[in-house]
Protein backbone atom coordinates (compact mmCIF):
# COMPACT_ATOMS: atom_id res chain seq x y z
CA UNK A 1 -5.26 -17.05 28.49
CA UNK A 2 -3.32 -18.98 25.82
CA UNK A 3 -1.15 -21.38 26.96
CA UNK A 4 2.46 -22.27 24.87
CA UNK A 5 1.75 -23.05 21.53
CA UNK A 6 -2.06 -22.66 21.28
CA UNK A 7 -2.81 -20.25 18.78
CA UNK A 8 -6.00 -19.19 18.02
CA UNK A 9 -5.81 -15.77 16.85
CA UNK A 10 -5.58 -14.54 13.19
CA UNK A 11 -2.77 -12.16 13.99
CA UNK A 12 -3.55 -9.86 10.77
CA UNK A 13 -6.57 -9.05 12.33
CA UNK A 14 -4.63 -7.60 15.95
CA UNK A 15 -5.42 -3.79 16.56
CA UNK A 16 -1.46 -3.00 17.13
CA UNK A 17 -2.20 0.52 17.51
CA UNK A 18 -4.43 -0.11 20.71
CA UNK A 19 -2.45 -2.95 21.76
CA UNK A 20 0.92 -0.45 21.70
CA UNK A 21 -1.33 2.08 24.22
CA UNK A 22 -1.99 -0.35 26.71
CA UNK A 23 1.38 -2.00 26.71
CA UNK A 24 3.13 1.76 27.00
CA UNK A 25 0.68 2.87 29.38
CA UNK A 26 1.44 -0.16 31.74
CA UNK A 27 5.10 0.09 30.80
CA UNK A 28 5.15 3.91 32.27
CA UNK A 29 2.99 2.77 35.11
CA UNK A 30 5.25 0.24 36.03
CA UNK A 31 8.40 2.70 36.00
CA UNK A 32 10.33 0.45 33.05
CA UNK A 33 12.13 1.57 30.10
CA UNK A 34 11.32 -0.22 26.40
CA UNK A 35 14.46 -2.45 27.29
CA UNK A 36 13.65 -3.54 30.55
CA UNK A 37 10.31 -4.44 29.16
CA UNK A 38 12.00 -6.30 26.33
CA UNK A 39 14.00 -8.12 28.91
CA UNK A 40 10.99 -8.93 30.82
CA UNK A 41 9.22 -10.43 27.70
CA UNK A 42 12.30 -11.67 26.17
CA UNK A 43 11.02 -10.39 23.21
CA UNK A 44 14.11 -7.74 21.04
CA UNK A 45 13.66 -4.03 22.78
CA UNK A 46 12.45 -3.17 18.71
CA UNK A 47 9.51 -5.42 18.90
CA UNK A 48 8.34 -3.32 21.94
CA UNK A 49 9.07 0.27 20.36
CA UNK A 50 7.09 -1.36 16.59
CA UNK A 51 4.17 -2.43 19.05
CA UNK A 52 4.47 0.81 20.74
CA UNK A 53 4.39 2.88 17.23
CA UNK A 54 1.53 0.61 16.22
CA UNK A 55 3.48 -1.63 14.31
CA UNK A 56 2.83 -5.47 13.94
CA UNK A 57 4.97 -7.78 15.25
CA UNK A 58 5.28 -11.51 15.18
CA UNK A 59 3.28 -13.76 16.99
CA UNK A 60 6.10 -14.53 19.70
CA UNK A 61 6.45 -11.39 20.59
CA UNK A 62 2.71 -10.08 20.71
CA UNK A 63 2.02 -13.17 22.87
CA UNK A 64 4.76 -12.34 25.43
CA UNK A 65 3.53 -8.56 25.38
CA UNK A 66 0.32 -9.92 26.00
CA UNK A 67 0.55 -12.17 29.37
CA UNK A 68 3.20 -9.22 30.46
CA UNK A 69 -0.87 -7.10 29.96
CA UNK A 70 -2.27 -10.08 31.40
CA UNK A 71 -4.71 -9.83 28.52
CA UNK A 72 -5.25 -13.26 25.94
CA UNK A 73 -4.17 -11.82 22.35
CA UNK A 74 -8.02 -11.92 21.58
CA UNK A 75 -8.44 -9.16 23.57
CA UNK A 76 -6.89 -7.06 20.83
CA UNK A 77 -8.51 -7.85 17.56
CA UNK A 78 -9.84 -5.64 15.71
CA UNK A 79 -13.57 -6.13 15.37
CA UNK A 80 -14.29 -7.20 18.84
CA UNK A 81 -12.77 -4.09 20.01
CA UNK A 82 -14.76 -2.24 17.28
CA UNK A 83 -17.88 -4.02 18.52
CA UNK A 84 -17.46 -3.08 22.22
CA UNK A 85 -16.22 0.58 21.54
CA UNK A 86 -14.25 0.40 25.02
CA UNK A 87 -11.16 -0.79 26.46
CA UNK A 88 -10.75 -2.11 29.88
CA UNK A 89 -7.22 -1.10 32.06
């Protein structure tokens, strides 16, 4: 996981539109609306319905989405998702 700060990640390269399933589907799971998520991540309750659409998003907010997931921002680009064909839950 990324700590503060250390970015690694070429966020044009972010799938948003797989990274906006996972985050609703744990969202639902977890019983929360988009703004108690957005509270959660601190993040504005429109970054979580654009990431939920499939929209980008800055790298703030995708990096609080993404330790909400407990998943590092990596986990989300593009061709390694292409390359695996799968998505873990």
């Amino acid at each position: 996981m990324l700590g503060e700060g250390d970015v690694t990640f070429p966020i044009d390269r972010i799938d948003f539109a797989v990274l906006g399933m996972f985050a609703d589907a744990a969202r639902i799971r977890a019983g929360l609306s988009i703004g108690a998520l957005a509270k959660i991540c601190d993040v504005p309750p429109d970054d979580i319905h654009r990431v939920i659409r499939g929209r980008g998003i800055g790298r703030e907010a995708l990096e609080a989405i993404c330790r909400w997931l407990d998943r590092s921002p990596e986990f989300f680009l593009h061709d390694d998702l292409k390359s695996r064909r799968m998505a873990y839950l």
